[in-house]
PDB file of N, CA and C in Angstrom:
ATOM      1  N   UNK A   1      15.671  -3.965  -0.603  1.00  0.00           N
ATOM      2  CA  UNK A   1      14.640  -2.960  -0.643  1.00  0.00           C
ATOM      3  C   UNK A   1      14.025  -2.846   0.744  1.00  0.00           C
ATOM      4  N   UNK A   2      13.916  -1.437   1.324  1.00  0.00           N
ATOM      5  CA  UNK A   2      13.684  -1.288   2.587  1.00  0.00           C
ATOM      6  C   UNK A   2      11.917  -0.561   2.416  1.00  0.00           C
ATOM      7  N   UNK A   3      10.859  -1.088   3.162  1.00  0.00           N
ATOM      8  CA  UNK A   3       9.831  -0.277   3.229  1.00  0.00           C
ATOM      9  C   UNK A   3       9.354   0.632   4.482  1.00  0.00           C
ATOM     10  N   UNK A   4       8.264   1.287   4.347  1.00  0.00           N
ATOM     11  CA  UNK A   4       8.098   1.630   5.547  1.00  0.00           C
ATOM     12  C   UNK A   4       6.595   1.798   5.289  1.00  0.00           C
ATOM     13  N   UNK A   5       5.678   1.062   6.394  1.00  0.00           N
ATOM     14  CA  UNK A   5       4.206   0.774   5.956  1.00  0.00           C
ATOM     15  C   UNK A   5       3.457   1.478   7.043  1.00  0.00           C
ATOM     16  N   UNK A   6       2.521   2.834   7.348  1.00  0.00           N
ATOM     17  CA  UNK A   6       2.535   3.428   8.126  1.00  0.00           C
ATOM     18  C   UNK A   6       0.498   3.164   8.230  1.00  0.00           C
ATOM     19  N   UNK A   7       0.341   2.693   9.289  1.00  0.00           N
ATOM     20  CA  UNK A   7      -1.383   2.123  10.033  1.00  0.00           C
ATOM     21  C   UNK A   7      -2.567   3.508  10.106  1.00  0.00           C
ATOM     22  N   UNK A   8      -3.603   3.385  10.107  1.00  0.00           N
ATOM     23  CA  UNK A   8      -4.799   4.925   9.771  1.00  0.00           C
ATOM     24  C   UNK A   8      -4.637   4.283  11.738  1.00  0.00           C
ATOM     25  N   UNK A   9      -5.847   5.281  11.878  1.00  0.00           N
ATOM     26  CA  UNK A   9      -6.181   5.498  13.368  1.00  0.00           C
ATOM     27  C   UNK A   9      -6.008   6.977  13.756  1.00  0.00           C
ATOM     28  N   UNK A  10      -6.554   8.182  13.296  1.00  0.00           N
ATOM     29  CA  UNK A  10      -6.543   9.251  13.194  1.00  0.00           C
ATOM     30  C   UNK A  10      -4.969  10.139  14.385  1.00  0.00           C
ATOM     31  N   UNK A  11      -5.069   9.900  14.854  1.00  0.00           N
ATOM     32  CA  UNK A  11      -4.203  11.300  15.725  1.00  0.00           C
ATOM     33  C   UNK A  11      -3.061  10.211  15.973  1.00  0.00           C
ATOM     34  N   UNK A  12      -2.678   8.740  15.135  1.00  0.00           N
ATOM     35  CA  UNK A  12      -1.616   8.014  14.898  1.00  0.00           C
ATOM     36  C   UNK A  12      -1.008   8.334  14.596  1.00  0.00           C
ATOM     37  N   UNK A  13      -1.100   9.490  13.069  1.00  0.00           N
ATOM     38  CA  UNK A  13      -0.666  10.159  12.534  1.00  0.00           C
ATOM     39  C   UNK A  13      -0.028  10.949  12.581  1.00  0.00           C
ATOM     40  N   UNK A  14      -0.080  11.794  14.217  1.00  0.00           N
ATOM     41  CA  UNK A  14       0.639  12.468  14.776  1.00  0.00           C
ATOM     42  C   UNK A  14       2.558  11.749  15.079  1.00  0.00           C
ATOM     43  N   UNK A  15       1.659  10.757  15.719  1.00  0.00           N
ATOM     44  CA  UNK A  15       2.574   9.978  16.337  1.00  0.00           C
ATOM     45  C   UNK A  15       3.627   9.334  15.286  1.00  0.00           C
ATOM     46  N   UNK A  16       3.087   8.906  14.277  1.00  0.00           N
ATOM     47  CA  UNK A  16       3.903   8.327  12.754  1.00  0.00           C
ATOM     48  C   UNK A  16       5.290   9.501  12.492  1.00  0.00           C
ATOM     49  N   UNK A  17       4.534  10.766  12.377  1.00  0.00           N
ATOM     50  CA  UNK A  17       5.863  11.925  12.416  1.00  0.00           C
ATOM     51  C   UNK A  17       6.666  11.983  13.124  1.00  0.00           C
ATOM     52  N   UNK A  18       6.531  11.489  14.270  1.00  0.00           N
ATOM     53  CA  UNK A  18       7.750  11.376  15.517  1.00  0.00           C
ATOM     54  C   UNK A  18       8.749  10.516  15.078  1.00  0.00           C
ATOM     55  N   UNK A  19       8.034   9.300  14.955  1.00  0.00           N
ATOM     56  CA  UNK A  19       8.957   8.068  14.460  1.00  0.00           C
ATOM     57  C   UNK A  19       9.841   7.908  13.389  1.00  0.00           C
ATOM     58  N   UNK A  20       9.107   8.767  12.429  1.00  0.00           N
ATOM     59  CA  UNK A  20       9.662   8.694  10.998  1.00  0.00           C
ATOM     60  C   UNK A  20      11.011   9.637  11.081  1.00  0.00           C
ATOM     61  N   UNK A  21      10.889  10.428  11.721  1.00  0.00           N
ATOM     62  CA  UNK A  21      11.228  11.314  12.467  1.00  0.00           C
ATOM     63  C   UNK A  21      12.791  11.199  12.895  1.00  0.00           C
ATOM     64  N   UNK A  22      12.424  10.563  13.936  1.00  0.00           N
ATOM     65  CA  UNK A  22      13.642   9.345  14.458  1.00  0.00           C
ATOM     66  C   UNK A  22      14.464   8.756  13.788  1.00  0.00           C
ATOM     67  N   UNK A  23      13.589   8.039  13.237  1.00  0.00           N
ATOM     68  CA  UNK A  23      14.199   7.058  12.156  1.00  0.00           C
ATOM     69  C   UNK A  23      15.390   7.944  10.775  1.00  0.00           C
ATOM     70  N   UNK A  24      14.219   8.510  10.367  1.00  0.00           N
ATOM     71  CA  UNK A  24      15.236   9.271   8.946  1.00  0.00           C
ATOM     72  C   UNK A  24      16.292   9.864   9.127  1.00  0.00           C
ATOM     73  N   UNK A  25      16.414  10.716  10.761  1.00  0.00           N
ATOM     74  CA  UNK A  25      17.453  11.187  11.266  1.00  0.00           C
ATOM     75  C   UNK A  25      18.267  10.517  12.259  1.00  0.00           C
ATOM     76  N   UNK A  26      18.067   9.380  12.108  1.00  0.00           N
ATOM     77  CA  UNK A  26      19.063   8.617  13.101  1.00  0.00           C
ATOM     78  C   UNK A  26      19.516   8.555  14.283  1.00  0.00           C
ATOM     79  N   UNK A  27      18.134   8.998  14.956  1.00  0.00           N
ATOM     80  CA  UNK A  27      17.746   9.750  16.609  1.00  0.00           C
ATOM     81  C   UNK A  27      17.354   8.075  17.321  1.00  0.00           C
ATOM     82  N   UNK A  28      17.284   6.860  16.408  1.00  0.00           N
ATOM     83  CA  UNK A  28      16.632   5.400  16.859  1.00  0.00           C
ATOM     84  C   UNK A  28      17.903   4.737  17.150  1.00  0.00           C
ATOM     85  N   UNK A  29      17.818   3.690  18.199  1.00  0.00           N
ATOM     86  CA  UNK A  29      18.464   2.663  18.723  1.00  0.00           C
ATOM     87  C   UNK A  29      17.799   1.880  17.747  1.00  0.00           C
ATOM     88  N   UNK A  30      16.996   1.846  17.015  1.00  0.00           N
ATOM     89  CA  UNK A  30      16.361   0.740  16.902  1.00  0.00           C
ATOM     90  C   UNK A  30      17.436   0.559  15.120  1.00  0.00           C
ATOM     91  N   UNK A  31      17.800   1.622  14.807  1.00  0.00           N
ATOM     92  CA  UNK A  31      18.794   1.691  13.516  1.00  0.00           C
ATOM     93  C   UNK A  31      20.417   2.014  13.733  1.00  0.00           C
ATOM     94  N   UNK A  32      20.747   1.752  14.946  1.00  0.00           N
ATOM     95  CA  UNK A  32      21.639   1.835  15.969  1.00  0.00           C
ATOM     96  C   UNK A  32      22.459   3.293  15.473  1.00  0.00           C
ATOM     97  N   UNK A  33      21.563   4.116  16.075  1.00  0.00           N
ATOM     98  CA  UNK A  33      21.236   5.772  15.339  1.00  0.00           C
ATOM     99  C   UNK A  33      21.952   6.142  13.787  1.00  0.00           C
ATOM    100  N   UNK A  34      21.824   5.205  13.090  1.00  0.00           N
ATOM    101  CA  UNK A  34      21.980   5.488  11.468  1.00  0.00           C
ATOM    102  C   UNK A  34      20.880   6.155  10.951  1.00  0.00           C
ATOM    103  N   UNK A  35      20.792   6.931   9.998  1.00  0.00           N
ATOM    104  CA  UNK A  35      19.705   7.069   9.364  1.00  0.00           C
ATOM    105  C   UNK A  35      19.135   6.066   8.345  1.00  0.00           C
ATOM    106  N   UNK A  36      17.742   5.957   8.423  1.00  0.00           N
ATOM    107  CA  UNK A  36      17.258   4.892   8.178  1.00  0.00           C
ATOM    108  C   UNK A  36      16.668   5.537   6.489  1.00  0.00           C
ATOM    109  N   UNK A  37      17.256   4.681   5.745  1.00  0.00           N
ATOM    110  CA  UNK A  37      16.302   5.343   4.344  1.00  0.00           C
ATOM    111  C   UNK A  37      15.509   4.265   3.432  1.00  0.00           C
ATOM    112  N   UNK A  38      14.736   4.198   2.879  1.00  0.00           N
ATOM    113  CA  UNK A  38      13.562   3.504   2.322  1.00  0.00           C
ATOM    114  C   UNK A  38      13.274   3.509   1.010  1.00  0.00           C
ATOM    115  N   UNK A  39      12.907   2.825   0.287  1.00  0.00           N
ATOM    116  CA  UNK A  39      12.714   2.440  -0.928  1.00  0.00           C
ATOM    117  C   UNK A  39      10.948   2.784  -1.676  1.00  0.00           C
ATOM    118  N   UNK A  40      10.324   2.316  -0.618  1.00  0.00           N
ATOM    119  CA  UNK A  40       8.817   2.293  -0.513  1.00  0.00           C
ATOM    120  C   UNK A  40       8.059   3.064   0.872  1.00  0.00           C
ATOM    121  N   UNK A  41       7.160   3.749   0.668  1.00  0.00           N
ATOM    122  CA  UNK A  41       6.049   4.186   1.946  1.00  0.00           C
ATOM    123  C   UNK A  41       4.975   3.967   1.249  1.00  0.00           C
ATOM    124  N   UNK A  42       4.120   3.347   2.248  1.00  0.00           N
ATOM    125  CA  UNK A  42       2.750   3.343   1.879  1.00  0.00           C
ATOM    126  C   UNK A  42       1.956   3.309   3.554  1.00  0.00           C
ATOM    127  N   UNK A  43       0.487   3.188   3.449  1.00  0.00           N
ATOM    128  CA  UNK A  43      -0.029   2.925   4.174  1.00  0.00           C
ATOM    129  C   UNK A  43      -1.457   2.904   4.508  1.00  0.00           C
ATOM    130  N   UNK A  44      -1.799   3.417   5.388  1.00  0.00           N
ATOM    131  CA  UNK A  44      -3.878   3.149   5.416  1.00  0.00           C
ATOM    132  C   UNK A  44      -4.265   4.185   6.142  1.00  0.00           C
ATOM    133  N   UNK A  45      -5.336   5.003   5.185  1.00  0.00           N
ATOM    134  CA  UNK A  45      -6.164   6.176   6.074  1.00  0.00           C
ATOM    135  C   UNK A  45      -5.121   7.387   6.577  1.00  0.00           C
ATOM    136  N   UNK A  46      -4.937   7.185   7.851  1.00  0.00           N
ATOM    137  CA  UNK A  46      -4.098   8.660   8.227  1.00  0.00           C
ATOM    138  C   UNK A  46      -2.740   8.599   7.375  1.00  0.00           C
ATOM    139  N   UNK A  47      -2.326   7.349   7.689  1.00  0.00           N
ATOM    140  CA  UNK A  47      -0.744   6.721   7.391  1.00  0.00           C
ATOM    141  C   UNK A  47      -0.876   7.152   5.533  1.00  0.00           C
ATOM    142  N   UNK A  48      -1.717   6.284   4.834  1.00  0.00           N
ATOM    143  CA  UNK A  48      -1.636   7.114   3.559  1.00  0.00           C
ATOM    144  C   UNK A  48      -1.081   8.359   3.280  1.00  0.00           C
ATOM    145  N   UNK A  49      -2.123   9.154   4.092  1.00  0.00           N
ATOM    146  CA  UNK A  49      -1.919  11.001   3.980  1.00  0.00           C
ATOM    147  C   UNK A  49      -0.524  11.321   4.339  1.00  0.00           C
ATOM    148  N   UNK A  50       0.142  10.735   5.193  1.00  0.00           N
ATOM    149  CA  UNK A  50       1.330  10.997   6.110  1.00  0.00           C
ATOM    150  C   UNK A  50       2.569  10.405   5.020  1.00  0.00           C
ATOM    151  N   UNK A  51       1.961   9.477   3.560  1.00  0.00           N
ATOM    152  CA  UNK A  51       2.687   8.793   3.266  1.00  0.00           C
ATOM    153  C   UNK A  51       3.274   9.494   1.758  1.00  0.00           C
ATOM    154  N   UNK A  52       1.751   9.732   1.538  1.00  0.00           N
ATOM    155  CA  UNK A  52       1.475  10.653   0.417  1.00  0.00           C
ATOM    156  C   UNK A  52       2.387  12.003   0.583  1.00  0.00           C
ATOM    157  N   UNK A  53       2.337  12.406   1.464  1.00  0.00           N
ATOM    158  CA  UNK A  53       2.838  14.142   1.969  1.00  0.00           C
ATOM    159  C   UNK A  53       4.477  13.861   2.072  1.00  0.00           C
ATOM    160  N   UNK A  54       4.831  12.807   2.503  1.00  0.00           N
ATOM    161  CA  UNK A  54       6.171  12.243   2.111  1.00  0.00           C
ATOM    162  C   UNK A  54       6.819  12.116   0.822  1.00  0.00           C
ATOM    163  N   UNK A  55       5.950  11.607   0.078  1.00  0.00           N
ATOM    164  CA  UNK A  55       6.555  11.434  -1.060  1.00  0.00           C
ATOM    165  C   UNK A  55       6.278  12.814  -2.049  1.00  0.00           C
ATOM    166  N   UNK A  56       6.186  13.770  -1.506  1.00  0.00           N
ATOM    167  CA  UNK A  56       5.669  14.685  -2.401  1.00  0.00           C
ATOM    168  C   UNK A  56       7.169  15.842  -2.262  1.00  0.00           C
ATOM    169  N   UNK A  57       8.172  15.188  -1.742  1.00  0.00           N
ATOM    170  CA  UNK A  57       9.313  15.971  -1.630  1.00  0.00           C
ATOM    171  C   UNK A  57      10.276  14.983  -1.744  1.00  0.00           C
ATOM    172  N   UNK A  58      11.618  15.438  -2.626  1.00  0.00           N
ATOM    173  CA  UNK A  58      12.637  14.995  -2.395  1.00  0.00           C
ATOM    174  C   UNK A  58      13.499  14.406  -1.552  1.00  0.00           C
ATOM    175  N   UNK A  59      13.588  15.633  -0.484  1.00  0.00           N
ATOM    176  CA  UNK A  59      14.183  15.276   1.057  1.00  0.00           C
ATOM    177  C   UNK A  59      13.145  14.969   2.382  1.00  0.00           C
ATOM    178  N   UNK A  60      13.295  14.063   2.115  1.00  0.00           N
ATOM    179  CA  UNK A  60      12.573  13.380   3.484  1.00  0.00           C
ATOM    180  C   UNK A  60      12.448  14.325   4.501  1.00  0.00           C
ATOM    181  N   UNK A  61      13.615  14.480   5.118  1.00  0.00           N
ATOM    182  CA  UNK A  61      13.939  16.040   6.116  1.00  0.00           C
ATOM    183  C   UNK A  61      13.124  16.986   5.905  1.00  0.00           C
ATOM    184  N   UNK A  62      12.766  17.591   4.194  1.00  0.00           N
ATOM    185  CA  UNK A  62      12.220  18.445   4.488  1.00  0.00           C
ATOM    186  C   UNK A  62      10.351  18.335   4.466  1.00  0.00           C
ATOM    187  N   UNK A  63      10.086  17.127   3.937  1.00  0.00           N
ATOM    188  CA  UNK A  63       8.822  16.729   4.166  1.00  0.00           C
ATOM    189  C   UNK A  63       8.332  16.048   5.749  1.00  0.00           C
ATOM    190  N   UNK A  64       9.023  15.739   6.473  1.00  0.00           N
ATOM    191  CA  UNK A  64       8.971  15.723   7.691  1.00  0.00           C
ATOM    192  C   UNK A  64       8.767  17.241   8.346  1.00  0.00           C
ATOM    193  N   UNK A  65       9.514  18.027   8.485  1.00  0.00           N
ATOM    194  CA  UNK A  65       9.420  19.442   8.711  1.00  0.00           C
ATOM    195  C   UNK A  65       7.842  19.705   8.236  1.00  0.00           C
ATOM    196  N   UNK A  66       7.729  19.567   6.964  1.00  0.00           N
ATOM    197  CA  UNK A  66       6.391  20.085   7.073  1.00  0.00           C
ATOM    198  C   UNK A  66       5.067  19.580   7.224  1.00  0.00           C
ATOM    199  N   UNK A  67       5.298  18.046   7.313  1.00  0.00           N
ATOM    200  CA  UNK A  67       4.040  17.385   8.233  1.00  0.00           C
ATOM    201  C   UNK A  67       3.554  17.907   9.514  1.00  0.00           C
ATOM    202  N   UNK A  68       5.414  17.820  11.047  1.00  0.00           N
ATOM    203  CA  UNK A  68       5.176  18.535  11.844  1.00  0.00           C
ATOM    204  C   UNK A  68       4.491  19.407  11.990  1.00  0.00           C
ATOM    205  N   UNK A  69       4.453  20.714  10.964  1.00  0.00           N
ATOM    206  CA  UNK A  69       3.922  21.841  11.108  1.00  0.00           C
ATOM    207  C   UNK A  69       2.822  21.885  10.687  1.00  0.00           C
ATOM    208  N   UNK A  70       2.512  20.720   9.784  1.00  0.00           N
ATOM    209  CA  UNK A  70       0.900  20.770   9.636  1.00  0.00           C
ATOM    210  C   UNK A  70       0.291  19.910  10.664  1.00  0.00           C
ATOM    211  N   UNK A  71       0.366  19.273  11.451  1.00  0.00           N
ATOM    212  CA  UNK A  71       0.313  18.129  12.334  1.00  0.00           C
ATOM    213  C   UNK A  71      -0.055  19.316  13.567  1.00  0.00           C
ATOM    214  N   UNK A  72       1.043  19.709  14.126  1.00  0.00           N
ATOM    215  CA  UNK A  72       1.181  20.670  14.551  1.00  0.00           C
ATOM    216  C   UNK A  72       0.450  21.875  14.957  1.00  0.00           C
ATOM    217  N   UNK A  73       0.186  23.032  13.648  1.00  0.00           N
ATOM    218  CA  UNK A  73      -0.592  24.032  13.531  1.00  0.00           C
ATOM    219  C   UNK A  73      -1.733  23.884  12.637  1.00  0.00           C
ATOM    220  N   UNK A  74      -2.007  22.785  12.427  1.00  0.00           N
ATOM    221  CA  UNK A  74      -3.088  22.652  11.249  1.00  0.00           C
ATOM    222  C   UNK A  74      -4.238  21.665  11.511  1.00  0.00           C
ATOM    223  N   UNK A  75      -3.691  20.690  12.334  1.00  0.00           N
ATOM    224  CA  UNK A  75      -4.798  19.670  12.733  1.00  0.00           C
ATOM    225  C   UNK A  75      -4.945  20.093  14.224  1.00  0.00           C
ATOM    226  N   UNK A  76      -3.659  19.899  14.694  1.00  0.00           N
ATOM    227  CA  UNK A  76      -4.302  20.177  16.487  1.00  0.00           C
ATOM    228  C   UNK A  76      -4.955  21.193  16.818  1.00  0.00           C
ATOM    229  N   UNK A  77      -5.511  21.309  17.818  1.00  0.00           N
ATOM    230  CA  UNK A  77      -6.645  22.551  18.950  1.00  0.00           C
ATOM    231  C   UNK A  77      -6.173  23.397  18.130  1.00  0.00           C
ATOM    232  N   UNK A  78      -6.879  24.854  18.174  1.00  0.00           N
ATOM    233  CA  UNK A  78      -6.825  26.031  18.222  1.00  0.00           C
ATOM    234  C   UNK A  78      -8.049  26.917  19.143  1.00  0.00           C
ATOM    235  N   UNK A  79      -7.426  28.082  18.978  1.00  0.00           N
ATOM    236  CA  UNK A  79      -8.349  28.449  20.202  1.00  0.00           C
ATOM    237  C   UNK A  79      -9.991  28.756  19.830  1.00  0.00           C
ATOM    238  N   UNK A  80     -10.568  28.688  20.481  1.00  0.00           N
ATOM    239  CA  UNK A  80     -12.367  28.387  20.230  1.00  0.00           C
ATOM    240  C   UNK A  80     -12.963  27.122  19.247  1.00  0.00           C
ATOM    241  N   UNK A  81     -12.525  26.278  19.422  1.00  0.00           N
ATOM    242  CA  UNK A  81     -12.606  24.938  18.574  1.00  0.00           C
ATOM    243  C   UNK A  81     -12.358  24.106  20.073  1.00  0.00           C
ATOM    244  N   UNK A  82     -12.701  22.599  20.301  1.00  0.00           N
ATOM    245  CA  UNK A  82     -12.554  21.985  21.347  1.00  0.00           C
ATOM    246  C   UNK A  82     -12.339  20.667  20.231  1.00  0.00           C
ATOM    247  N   UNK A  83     -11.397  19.589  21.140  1.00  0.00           N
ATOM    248  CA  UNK A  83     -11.104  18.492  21.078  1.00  0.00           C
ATOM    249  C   UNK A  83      -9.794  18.632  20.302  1.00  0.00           C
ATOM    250  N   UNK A  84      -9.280  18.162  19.631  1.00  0.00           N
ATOM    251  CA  UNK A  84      -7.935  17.920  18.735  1.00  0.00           C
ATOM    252  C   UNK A  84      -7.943  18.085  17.736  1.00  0.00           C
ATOM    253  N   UNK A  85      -9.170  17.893  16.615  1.00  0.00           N
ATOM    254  CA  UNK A  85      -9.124  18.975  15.824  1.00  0.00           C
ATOM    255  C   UNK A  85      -9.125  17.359  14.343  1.00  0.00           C
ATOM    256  N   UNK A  86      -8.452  16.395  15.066  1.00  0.00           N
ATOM    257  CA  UNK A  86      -8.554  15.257  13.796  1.00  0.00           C
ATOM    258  C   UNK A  86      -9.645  15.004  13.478  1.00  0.00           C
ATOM    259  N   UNK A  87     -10.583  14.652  14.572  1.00  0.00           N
ATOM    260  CA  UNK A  87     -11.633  14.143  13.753  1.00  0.00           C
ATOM    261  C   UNK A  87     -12.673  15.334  12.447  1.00  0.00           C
ATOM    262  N   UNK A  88     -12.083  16.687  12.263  1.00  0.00           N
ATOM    263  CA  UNK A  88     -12.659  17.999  11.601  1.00  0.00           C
ATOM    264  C   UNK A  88     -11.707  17.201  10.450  1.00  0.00           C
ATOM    265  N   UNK A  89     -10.537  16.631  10.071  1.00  0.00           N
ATOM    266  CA  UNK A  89      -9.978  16.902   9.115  1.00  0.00           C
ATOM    267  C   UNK A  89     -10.259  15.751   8.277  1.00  0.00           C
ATOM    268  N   UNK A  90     -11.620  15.819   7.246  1.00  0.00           N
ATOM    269  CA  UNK A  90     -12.226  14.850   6.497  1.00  0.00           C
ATOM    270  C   UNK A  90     -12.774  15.601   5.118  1.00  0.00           C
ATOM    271  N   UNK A  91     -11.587  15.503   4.178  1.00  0.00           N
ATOM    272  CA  UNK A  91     -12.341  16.209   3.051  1.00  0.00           C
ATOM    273  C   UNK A  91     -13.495  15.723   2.422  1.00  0.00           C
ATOM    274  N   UNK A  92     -14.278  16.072   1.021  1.00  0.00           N
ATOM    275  CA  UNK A  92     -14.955  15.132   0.453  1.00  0.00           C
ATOM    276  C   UNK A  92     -14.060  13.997  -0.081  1.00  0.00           C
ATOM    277  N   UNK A  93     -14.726  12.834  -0.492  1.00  0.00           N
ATOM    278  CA  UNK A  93     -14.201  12.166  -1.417  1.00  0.00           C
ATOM    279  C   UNK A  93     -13.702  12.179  -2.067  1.00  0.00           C
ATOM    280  N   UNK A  94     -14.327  12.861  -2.857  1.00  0.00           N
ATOM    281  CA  UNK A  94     -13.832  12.736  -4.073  1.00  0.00           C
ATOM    282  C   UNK A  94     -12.855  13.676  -4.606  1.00  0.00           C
ATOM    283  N   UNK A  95     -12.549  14.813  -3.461  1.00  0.00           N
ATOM    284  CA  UNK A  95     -11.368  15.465  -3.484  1.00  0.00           C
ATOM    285  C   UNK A  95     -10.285  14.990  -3.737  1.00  0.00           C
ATOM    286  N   UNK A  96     -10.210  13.828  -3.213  1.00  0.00           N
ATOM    287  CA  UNK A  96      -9.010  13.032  -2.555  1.00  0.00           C
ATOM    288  C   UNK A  96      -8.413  12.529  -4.007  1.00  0.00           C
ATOM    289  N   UNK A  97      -9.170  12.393  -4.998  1.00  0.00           N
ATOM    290  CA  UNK A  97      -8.744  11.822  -6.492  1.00  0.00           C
ATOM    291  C   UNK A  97      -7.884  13.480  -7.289  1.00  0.00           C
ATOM    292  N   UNK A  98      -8.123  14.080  -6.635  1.00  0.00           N
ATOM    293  CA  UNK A  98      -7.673  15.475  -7.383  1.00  0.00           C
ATOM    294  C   UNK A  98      -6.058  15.952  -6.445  1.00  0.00           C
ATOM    295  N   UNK A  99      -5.103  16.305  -7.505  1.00  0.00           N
ATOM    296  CA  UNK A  99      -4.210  16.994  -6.879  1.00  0.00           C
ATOM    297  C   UNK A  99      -4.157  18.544  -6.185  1.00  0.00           C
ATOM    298  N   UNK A 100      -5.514  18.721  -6.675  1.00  0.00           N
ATOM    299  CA  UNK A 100      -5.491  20.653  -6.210  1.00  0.00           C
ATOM    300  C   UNK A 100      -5.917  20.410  -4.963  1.00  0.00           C
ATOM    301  N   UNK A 101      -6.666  19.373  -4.515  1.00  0.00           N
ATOM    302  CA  UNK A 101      -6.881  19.107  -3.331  1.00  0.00           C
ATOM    303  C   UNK A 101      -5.858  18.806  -2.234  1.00  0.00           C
ATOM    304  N   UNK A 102      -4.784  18.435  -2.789  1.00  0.00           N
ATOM    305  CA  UNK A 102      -3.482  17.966  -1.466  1.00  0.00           C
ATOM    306  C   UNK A 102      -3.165  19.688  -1.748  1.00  0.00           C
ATOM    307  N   UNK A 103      -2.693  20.432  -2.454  1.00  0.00           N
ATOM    308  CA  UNK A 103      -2.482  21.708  -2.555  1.00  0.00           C
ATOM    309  C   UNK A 103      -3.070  23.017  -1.836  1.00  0.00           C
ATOM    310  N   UNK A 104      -4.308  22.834  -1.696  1.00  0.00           N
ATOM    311  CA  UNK A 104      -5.062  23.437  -0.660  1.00  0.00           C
ATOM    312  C   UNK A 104      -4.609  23.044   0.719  1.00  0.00           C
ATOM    313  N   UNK A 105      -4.417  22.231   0.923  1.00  0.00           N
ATOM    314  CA  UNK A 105      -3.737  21.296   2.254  1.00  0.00           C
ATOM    315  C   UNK A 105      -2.555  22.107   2.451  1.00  0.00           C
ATOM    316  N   UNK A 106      -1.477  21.823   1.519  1.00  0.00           N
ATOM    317  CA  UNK A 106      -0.113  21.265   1.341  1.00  0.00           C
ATOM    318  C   UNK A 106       0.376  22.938   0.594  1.00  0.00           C
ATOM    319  N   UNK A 107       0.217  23.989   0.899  1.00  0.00           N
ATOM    320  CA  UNK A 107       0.219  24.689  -0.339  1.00  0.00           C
ATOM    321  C   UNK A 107       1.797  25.520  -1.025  1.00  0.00           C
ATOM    322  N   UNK A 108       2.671  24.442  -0.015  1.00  0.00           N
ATOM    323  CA  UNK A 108       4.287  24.991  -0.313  1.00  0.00           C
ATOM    324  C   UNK A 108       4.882  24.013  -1.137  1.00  0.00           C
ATOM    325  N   UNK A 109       3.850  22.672  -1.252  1.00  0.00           N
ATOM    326  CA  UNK A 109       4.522  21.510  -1.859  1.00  0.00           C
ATOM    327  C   UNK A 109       4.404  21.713  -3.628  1.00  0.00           C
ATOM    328  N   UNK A 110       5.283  21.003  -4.642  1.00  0.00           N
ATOM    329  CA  UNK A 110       4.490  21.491  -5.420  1.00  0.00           C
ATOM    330  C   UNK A 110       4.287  19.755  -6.193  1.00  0.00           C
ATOM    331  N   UNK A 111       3.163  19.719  -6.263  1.00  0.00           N
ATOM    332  CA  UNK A 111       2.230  19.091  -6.662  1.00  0.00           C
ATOM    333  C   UNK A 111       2.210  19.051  -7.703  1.00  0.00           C
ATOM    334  N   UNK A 112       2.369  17.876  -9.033  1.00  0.00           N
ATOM    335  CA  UNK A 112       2.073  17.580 -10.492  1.00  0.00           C
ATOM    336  C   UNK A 112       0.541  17.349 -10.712  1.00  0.00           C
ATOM    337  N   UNK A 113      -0.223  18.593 -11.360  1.00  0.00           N
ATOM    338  CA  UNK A 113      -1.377  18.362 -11.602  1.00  0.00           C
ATOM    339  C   UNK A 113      -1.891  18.177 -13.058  1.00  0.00           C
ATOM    340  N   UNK A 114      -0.920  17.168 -13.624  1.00  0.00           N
ATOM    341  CA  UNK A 114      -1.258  16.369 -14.776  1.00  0.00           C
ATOM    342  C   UNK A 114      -2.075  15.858 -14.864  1.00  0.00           C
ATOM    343  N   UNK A 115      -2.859  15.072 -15.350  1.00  0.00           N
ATOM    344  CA  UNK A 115      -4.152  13.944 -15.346  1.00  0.00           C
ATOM    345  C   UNK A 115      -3.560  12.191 -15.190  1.00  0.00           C
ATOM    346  N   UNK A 116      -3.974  11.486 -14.423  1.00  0.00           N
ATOM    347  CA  UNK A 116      -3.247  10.478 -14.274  1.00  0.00           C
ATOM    348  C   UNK A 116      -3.990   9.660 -14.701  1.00  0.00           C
ATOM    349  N   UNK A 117      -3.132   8.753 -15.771  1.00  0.00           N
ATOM    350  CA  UNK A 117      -3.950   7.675 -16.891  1.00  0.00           C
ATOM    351  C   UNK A 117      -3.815   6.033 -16.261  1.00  0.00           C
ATOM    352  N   UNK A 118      -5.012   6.093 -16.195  1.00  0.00           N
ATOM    353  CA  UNK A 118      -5.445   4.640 -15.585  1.00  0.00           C
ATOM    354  C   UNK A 118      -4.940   3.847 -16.850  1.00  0.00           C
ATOM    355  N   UNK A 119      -4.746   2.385 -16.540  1.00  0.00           N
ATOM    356  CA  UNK A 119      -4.279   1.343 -17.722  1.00  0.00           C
ATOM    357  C   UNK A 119      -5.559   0.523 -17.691  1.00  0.00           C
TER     358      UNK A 119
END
């Protein structure tokens, strides 16, 4: 069983997509350019979100693609806004327990908005 455990630190997150990046497509020396595939993702704060948005697609490939582009056109600068744009991207709380909330985000993914039963 292979994992992949991805660290918070806001605009890391950026950087996590590169790698994963690499890795899944077999662009790494470090997987002596195999593609690298995984069993488990998890992680903390940004890495969560980055981990979460992963698993919300089948093909890795194509959930990579669309981190980039949210990474990309969604968190970084735009014009009349200053700085990078991560530290703006802080929903409420308690959003974060709701699936319509990654959907507003995420809004090509599709998202199971069942009710999820605690044990």
């Amino acid at each position: 069983m292979q994992a992949v455990v991805l660290s918070g630190g806001g605009a890391t997150g950026a950087f996590e997509v590169g790698v994963l990046k690499a890795l899944i497509k077999g662009m790494s020396p470090a997987t002596d350019h195999q593609p690298f595939t995984f069993d488990v993702i998890t992680g903390t704060s940004v890495g969560a979100f980055n981990a979460t948005c992963m698993v919300l697609h089948d093909d890795p490939e194509a959930a990579l693609d669309q981190l980039e582009d949210l990474w990309l056109n969604l968190i970084s600068s735009h014009p009349g806004r200053t700085g990078n744009g991560i530290f703006r991207f802080r929903p409420p709380a308690q959003s974060l327990f709701s699936p319509e909330a990654l959907m507003k985000i995420w809004p090509k993914s599709s998202v199971d908005s069942a009710p999820i039963v605690f044990f």
